[in-house]
C-alpha atoms as a PDB file:
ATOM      1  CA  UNK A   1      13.369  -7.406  16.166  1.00  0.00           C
ATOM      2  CA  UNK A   2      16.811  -8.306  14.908  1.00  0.00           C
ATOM      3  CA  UNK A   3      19.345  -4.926  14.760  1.00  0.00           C
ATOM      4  CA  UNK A   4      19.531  -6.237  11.227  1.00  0.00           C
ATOM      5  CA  UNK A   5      16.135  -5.246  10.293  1.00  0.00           C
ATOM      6  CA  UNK A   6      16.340  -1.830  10.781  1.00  0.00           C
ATOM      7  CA  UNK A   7      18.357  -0.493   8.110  1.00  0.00           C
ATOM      8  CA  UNK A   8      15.488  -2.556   5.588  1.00  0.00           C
ATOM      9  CA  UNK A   9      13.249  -0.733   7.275  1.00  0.00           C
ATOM     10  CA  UNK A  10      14.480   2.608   6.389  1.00  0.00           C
ATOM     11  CA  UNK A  11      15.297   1.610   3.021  1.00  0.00           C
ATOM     12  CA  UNK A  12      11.852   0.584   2.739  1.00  0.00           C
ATOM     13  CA  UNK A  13      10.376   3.852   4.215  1.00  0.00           C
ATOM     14  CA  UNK A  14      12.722   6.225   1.904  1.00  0.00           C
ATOM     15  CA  UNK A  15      11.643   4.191  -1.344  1.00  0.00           C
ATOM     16  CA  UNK A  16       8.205   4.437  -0.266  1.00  0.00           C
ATOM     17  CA  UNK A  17       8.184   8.368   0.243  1.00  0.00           C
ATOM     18  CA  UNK A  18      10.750   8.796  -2.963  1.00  0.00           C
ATOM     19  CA  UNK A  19       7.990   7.391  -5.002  1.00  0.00           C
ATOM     20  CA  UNK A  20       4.879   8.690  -3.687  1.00  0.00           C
ATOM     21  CA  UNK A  21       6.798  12.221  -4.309  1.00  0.00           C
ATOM     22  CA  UNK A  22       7.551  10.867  -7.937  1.00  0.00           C
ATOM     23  CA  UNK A  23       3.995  10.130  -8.541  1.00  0.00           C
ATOM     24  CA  UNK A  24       2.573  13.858  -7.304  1.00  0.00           C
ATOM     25  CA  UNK A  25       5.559  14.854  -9.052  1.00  0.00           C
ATOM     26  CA  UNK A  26       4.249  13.133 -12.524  1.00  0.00           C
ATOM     27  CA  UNK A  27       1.777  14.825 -14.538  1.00  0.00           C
ATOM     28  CA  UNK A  28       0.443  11.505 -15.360  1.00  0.00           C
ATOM     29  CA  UNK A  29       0.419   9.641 -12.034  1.00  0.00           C
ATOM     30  CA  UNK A  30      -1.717   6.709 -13.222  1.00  0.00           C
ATOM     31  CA  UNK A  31       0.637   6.150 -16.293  1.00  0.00           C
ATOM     32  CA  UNK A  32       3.576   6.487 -14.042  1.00  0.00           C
ATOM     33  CA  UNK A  33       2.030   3.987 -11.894  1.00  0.00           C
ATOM     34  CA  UNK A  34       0.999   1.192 -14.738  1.00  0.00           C
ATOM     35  CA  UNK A  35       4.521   1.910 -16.322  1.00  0.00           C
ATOM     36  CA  UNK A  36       6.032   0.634 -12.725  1.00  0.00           C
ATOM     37  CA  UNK A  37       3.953  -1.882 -12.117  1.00  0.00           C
ATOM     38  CA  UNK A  38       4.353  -3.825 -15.173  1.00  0.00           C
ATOM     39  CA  UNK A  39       8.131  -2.946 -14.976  1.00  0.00           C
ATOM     40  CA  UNK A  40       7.915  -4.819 -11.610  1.00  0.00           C
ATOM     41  CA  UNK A  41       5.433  -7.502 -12.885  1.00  0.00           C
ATOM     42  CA  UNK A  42       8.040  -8.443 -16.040  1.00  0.00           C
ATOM     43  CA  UNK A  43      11.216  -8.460 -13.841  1.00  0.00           C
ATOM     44  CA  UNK A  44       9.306 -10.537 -10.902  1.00  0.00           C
ATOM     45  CA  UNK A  45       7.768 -13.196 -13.717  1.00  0.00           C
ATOM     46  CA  UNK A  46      10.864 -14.569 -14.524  1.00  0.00           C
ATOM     47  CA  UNK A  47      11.767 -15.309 -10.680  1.00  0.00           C
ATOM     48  CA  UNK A  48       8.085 -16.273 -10.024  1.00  0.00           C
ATOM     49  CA  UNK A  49       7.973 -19.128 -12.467  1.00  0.00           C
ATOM     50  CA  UNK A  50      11.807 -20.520 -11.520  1.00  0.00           C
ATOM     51  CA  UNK A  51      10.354 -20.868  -8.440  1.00  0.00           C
ATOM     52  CA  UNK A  52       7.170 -22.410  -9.528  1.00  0.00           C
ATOM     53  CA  UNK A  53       9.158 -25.086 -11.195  1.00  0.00           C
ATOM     54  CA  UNK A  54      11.477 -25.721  -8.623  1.00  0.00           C
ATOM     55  CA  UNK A  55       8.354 -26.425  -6.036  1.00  0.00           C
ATOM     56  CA  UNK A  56       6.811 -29.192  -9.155  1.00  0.00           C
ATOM     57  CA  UNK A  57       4.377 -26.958 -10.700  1.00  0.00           C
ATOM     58  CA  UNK A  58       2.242 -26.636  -7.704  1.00  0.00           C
ATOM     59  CA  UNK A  59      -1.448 -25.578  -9.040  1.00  0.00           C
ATOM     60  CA  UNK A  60      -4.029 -22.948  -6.564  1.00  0.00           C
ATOM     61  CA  UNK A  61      -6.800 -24.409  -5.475  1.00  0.00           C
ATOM     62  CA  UNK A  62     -10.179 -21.943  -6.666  1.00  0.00           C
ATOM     63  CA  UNK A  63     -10.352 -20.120  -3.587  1.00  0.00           C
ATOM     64  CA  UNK A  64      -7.092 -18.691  -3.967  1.00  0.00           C
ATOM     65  CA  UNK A  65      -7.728 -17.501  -7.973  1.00  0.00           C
ATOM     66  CA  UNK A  66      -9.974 -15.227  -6.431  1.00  0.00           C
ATOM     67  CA  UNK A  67      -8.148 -13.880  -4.421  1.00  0.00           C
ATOM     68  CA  UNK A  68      -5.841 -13.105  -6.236  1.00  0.00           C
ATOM     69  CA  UNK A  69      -8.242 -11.774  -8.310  1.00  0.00           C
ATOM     70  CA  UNK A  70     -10.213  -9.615  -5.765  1.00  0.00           C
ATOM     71  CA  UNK A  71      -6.038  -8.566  -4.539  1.00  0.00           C
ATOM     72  CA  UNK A  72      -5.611  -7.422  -8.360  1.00  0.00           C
ATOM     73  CA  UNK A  73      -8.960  -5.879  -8.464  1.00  0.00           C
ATOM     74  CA  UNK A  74      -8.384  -3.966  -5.145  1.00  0.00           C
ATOM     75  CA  UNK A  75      -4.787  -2.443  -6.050  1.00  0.00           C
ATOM     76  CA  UNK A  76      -6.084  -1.158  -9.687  1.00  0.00           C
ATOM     77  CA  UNK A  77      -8.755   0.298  -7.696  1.00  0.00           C
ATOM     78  CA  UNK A  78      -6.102   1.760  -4.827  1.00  0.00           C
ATOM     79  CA  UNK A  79      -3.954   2.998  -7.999  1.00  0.00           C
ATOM     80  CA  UNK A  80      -6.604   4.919  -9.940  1.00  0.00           C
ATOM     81  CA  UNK A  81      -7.561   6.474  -6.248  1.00  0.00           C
ATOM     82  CA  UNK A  82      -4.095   7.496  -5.446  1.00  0.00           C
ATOM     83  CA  UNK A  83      -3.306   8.791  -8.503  1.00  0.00           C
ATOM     84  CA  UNK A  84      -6.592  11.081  -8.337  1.00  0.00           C
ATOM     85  CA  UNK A  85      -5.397  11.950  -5.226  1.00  0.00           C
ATOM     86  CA  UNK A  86      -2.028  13.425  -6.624  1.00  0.00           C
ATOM     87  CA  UNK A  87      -3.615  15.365  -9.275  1.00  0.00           C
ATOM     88  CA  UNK A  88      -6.220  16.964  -6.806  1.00  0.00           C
ATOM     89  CA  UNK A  89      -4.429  17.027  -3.541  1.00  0.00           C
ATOM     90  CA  UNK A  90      -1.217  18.207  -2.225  1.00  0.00           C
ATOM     91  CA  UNK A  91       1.575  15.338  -1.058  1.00  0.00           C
ATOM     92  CA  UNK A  92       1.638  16.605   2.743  1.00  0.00           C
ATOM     93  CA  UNK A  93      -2.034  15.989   2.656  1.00  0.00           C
ATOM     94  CA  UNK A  94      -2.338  12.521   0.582  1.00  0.00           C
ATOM     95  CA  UNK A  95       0.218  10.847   1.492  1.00  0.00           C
ATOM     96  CA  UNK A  96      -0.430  10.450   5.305  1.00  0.00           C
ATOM     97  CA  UNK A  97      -4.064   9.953   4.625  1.00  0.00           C
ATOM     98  CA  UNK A  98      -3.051   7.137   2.039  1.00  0.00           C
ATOM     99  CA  UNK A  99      -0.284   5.876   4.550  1.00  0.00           C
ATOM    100  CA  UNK A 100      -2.580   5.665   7.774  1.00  0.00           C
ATOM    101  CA  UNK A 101      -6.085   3.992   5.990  1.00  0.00           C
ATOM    102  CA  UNK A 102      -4.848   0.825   5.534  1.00  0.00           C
ATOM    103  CA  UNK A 103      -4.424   0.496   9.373  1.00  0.00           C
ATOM    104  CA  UNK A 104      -7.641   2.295   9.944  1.00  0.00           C
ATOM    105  CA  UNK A 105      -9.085  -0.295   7.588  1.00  0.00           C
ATOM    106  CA  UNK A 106      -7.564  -3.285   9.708  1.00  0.00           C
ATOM    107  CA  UNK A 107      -8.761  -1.577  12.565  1.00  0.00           C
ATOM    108  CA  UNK A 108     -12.374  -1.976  11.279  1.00  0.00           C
ATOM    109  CA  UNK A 109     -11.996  -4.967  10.247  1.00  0.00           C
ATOM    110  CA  UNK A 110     -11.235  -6.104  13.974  1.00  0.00           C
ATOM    111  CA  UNK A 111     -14.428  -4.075  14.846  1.00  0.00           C
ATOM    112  CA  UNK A 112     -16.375  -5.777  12.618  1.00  0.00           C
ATOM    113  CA  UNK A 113     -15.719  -8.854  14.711  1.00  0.00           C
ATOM    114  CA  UNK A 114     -12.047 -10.672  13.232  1.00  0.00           C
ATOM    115  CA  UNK A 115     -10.150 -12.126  15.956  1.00  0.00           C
ATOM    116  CA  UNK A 116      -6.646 -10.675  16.453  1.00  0.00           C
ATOM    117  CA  UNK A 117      -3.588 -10.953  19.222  1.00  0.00           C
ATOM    118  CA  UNK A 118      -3.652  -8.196  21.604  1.00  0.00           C
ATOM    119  CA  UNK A 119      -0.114  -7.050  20.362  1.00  0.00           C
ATOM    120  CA  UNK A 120      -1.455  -6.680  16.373  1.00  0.00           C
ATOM    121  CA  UNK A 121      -4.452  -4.461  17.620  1.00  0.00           C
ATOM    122  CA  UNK A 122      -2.542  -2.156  20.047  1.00  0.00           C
ATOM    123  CA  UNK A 123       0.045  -1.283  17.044  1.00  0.00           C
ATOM    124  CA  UNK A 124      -2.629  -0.704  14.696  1.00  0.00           C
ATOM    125  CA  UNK A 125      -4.393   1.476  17.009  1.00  0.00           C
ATOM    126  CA  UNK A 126      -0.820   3.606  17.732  1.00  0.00           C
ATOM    127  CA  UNK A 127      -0.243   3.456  14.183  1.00  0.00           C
ATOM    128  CA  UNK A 128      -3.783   4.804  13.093  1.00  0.00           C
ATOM    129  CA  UNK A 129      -3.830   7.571  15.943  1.00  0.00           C
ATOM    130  CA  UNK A 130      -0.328   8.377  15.041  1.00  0.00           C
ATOM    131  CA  UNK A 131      -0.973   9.369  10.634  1.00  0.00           C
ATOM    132  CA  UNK A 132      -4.363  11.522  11.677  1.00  0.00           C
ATOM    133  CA  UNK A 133      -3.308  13.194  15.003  1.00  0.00           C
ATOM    134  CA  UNK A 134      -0.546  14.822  12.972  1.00  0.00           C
ATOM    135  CA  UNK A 135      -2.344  16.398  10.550  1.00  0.00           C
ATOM    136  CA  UNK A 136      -2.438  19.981  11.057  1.00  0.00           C
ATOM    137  CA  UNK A 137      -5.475  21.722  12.034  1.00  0.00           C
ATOM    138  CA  UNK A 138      -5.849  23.818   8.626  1.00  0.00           C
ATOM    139  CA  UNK A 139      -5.084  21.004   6.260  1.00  0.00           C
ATOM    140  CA  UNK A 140      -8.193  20.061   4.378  1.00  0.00           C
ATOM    141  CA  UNK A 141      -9.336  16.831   3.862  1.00  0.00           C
ATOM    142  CA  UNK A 142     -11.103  17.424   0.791  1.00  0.00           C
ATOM    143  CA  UNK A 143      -8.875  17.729  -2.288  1.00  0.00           C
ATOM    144  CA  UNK A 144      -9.129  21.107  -4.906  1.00  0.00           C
ATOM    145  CA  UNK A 145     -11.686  20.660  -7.644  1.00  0.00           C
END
């Protein structure tokens, strides 16, 4: 990995924290959430169709409408979940549960019989072990009613 890549990678990591901790912080975090992501969704448009008519207009074949479709689907669903989450839970709790299923997904997903390089499997397996074998013993896993 370049030396170059590691100070985007700690940007990333403190923007992705800094707004998890604004969303527990929010008493609506679903709002919050659909506020940002159409903020995102209006400023990326603009740069998203430049680019489409720079390439000619390219048009998605079928298969790709849904999945972009099942994508959109999945991250409402992922939203509405999180922000559940946040109301119920507390951030020391969620958040590294949130953080470490996505590779324990993956991980099934190999399971389940997808072919992978040895290198993408080992560093989902670190990452996975790494988000659930520092949970502390008393944290619960189950959020307050």
């Amino acid at each position: 990995m370049p030396l170059a890549v590691l100070p985007l990678v700690l940007v990333a990591a403190v923007l992705h924290a800094t707004w998890n901790a604004l969303l527990k912080a929010s008493e609506h975090p679903l709002g919050l959430a659909t506020r940002a992501v159409s903020l995102s969704a209006a400023i990326s448009l603009p740069v998203l169709a430049a680019v489409w008519f720079w390439q000619g207009r390219p048009g998605l074949m079928p298969m790709a409408w849904l999945v972009a479709l099942g994508s959109a689907a999945l991250e409402l669903l992922y939203f509405i979940a999180l922000s559940t989450a946040y109301r119920r839970g507390e951030l020391s709790v969620v958040y590294p549960i949130a953080r470490g299923t996505a590779p324990l997904l993956a991980l099934c997903s190999w399971v389940s019989g997808c072919r992978w390089p040895r290198l993408s499997v080992s560093s989902v397996c670190c990452s996975a072990s790494g988000r659930y074998s520092g949970r502390p013993r008393r944290a619960r896993l189950w959020f307050r009613h």
